[in-house]
Protein backbone atom coordinates (compact mmCIF):
# COMPACT_ATOMS: atom_id res chain seq x y z
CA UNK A 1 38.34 -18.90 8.86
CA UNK A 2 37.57 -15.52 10.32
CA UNK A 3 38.80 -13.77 6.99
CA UNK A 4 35.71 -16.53 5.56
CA UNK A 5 33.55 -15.19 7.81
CA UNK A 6 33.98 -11.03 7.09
CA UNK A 7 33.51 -12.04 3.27
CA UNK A 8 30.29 -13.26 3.82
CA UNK A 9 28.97 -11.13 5.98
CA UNK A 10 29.71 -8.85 3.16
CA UNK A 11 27.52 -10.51 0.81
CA UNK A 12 24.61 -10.63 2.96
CA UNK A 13 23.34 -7.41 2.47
CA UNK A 14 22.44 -7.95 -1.45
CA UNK A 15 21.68 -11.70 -0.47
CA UNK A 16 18.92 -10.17 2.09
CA UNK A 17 17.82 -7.03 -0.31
CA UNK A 18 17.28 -9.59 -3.27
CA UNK A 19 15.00 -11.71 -1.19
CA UNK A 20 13.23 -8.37 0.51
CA UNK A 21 12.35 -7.53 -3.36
CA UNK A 22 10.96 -10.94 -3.90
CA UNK A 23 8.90 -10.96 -0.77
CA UNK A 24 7.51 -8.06 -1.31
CA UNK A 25 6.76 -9.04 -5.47
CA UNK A 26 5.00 -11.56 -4.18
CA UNK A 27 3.02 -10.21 -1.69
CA UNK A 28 2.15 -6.88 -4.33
CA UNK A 29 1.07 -9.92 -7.03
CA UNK A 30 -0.82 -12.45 -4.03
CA UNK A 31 -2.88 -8.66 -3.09
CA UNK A 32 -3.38 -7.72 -6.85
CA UNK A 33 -4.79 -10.70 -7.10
CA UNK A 34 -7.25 -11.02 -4.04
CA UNK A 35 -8.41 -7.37 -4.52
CA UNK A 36 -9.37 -8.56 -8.60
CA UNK A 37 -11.05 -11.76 -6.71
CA UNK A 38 -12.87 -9.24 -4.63
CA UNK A 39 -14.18 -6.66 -7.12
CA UNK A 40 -15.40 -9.39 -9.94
CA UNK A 41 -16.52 -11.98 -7.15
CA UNK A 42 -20.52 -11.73 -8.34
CA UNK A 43 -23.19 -11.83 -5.68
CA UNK A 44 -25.02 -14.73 -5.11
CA UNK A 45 -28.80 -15.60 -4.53
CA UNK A 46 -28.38 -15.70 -0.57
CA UNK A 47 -26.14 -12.42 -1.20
CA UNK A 48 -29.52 -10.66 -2.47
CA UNK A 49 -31.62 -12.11 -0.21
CA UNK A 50 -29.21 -10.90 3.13
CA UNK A 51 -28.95 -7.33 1.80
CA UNK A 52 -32.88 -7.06 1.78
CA UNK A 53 -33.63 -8.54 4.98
CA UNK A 54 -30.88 -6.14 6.43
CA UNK A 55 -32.47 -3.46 5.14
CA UNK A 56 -35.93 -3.95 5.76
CA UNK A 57 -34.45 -4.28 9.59
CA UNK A 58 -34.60 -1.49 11.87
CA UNK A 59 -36.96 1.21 13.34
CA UNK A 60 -38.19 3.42 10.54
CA UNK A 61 -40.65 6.43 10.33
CA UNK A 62 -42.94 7.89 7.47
CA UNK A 63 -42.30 11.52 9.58
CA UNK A 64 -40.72 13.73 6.63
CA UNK A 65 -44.01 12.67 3.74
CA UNK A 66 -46.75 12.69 6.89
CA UNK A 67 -45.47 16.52 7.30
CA UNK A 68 -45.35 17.51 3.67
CA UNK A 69 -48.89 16.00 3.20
CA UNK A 70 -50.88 15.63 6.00
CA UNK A 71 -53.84 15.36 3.87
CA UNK A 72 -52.67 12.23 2.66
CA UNK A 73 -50.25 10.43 4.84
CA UNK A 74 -49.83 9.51 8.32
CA UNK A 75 -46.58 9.41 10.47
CA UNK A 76 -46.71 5.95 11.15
CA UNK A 77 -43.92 3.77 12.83
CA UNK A 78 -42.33 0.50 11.46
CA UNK A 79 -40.04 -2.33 13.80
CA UNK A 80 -38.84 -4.92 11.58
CA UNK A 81 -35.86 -7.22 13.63
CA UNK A 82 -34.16 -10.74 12.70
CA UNK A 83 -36.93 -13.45 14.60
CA UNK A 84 -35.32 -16.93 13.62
CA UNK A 85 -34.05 -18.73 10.25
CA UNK A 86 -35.23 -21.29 8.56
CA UNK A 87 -33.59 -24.65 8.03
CA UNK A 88 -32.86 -24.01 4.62
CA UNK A 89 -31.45 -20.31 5.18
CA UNK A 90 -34.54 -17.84 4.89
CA UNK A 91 -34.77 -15.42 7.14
CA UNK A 92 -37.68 -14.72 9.40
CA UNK A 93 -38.34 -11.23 10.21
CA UNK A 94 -40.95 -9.72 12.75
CA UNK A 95 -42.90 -6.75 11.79
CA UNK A 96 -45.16 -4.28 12.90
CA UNK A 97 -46.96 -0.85 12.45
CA UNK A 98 -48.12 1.17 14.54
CA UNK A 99 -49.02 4.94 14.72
CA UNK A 100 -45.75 6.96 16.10
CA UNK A 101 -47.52 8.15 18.92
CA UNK A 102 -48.62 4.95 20.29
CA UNK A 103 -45.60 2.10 19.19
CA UNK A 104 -46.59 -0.07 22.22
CA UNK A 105 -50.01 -0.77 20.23
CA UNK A 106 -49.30 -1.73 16.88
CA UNK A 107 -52.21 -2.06 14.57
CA UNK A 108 -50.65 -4.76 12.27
CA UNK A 109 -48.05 -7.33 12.81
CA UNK A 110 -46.86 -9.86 10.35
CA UNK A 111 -43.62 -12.56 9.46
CA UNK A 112 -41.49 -11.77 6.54
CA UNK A 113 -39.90 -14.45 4.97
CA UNK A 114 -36.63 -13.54 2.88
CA UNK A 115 -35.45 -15.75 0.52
CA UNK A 116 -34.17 -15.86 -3.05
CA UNK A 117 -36.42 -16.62 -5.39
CA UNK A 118 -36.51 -19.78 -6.92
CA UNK A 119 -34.43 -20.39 -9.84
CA UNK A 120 -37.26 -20.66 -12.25
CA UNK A 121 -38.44 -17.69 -11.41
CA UNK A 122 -36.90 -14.07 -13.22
CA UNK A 123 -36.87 -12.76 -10.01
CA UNK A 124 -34.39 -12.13 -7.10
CA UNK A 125 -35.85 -11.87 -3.54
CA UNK A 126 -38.82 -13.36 -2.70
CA UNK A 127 -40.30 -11.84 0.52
CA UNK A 128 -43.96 -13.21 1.98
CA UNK A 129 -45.83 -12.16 4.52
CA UNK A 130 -47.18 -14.89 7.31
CA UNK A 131 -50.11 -14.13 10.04
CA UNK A 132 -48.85 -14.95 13.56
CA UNK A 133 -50.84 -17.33 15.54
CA UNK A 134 -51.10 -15.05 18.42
CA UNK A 135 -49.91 -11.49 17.97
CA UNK A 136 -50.19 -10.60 21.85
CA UNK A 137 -46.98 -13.05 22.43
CA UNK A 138 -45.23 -11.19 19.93
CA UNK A 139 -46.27 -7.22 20.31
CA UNK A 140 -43.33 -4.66 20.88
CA UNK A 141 -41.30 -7.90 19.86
CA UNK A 142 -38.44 -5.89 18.70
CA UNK A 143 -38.53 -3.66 21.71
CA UNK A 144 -37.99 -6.23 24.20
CA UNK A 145 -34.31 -7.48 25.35
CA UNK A 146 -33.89 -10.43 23.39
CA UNK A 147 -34.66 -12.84 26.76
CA UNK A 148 -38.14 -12.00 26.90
CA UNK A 149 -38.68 -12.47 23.56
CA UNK A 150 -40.37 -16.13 22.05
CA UNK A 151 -37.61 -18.59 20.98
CA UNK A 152 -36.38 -19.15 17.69
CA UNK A 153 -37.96 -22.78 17.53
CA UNK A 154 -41.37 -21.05 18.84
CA UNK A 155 -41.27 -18.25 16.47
CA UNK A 156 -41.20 -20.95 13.31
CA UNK A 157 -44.23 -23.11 15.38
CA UNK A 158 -46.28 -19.27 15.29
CA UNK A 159 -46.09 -18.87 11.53
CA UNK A 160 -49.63 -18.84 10.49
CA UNK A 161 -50.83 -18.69 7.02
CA UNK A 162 -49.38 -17.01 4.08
CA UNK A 163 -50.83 -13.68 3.38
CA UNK A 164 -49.06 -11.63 0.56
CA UNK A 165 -45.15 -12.21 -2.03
CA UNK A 166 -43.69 -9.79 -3.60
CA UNK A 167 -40.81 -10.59 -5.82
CA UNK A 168 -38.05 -8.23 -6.06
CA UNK A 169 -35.57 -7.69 -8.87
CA UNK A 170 -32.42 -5.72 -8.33
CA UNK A 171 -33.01 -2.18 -10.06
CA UNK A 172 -31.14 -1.17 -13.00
CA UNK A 173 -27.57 0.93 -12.49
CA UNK A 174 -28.37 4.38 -11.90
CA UNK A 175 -31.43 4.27 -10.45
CA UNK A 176 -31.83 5.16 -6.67
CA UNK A 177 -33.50 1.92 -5.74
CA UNK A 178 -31.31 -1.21 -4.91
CA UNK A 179 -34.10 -3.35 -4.97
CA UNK A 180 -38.03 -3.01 -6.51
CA UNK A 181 -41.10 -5.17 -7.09
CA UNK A 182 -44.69 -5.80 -6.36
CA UNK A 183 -47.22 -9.19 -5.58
CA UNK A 184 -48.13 -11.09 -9.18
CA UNK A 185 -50.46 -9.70 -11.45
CA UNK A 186 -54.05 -9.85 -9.56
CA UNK A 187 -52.82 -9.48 -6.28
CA UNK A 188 -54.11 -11.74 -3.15
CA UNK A 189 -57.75 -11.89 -1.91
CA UNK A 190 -58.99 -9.28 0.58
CA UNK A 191 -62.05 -8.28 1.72
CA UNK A 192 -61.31 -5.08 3.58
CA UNK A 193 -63.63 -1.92 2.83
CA UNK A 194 -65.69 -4.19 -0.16
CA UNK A 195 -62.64 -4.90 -1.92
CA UNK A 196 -62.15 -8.57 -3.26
CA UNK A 197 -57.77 -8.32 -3.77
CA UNK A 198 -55.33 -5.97 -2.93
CA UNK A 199 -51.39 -5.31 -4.64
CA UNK A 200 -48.78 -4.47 -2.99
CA UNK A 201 -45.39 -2.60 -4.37
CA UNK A 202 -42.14 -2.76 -2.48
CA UNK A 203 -38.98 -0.23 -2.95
CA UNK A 204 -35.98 -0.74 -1.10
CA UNK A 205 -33.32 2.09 -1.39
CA UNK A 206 -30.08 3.16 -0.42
CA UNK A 207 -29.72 4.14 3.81
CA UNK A 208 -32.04 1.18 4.83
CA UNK A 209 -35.32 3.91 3.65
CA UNK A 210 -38.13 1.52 1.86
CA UNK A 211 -41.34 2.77 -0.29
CA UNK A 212 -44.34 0.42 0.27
CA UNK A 213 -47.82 0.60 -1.37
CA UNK A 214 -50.78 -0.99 -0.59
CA UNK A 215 -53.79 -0.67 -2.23
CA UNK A 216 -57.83 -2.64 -2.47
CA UNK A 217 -59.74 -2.75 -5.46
CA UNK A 218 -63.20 -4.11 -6.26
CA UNK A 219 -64.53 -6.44 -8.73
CA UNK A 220 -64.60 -3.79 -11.23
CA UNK A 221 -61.10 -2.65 -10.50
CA UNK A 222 -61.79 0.48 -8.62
CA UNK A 223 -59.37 1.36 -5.91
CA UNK A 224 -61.42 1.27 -2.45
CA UNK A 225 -58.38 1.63 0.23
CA UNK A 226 -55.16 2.67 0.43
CA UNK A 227 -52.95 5.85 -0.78
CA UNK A 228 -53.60 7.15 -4.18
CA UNK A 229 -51.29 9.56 -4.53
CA UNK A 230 -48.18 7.14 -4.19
CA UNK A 231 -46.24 5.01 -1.81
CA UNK A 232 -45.65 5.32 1.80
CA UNK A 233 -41.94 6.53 2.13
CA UNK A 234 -39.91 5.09 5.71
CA UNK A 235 -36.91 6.79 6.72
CA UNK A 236 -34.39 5.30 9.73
CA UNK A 237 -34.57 8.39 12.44
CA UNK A 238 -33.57 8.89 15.87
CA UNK A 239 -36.04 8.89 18.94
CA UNK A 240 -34.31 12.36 19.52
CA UNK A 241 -35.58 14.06 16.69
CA UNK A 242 -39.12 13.72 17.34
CA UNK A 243 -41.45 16.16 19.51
CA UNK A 244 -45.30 15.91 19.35
């Protein structure tokens, strides 16, 4: 019995190194085959539509163009932050502009509605604009702890009527854009400064920056508001690095 029991003791160590080389086989072939899973998984509608509500999100600056060309731009501030979601998955962002100097009073606040776009369309994000019912319940919105802020169920009873949609395609491999795209062809109705519609052009790049361009025409087409000389260019930048 005991002379049984030293001969298999013997045989256990090839018994155990045989299974250790299986084990570990498998577990090469079972990670071989998630990481494939991974890299050709393709991204879906909602995919698109998260990665350009992200990065429209955050506090961004037009700082670096407003000091190369003073003439033309301003340093302007923008808040965008997460403000509810819809039942059906869009998201609901707040916005707002303001100058830098003077974030508490922004001069334009909107909802952005993120969504992909629908299937009939050759697009891939759609994101409108909404007027908010009252914009005093919702200035410095992202600013404020998230207690004092309207609820979720409030936010989707403030969304006013549609103003703008621009429909975003993702941009071809090697450019530096991850997303582009502008309003349809003719724009929406505006009034502003004698103009009768307005485009705008969205540009979302790599680092959370975005490129946005807004511009009023007339009847006749002529361009009465709004940059000429190209888009509006926000950066992400730190409180810190600001001063006067």
């Amino acid at each position: 019995m005991a002379k049984g029991s030293e001969s298999g003791s013997e045989s256990d160590p090839n018994g155990w190194s045989r299974a250790r080389g299986l084990v570990v086989k498998t577990l090469v072939l079972i990670g071989g085959a998630f990481l494939l899973k991974r890299l050709t998984k393709s991204t879906t509608r909602w995919d698109h539509a998260k990665i350009v509500a992200r990065s429209l999100s955050g506090e961004k600056f037009s700082r670096e163009q407003a000091s190369r060309d003073p003439d033309n731009y301003f340093n302007f501030r923008i808040f965008t932050c997460p403000a509810t979601e819809m039942v059906d998955g869009s998201k609901v962002l707040y916005f707002e502009q303001a100058f830098w100097r003077t974030p508490q009073k922004p001069f334009r606040q909107r909802f952005l509605m993120v969504k992909p776009c629908p299937k009939d369309l050759k697009c891939d994000v759609e994101v409108s604009s909404y007027a908010i019912r009252d914009v005093e319940d919702y200035k410095n919105f992202c600013d404020r702890p998230r207690d004092q802020r309207p609820l979720p169920e409030e936010v989707i009873g403030d969304i006013a009527e549609p103003l703008t949609t621009i429909y975003l395609n993702r941009c071809e491999r090697g450019k530096r854009c991850l997303y582009e795209g502008s309003t349809p062809p003719g724009g929406f109705p505006n009034s502003w400064n004698g103009a009768t519609h307005f485009t705008s052009e969205l540009m979302v790049l790599k680092n959370n920056e975005i490129c946005t361009w807004d511009r009023g025409y007339d009847d006749e087409g002529n361009q009465v508001w709004g940059v000429k000389e190209g888009p509006y260019e926000f950066k992400p930048a730190p409180a810190s690095s600001f001063n006067g």
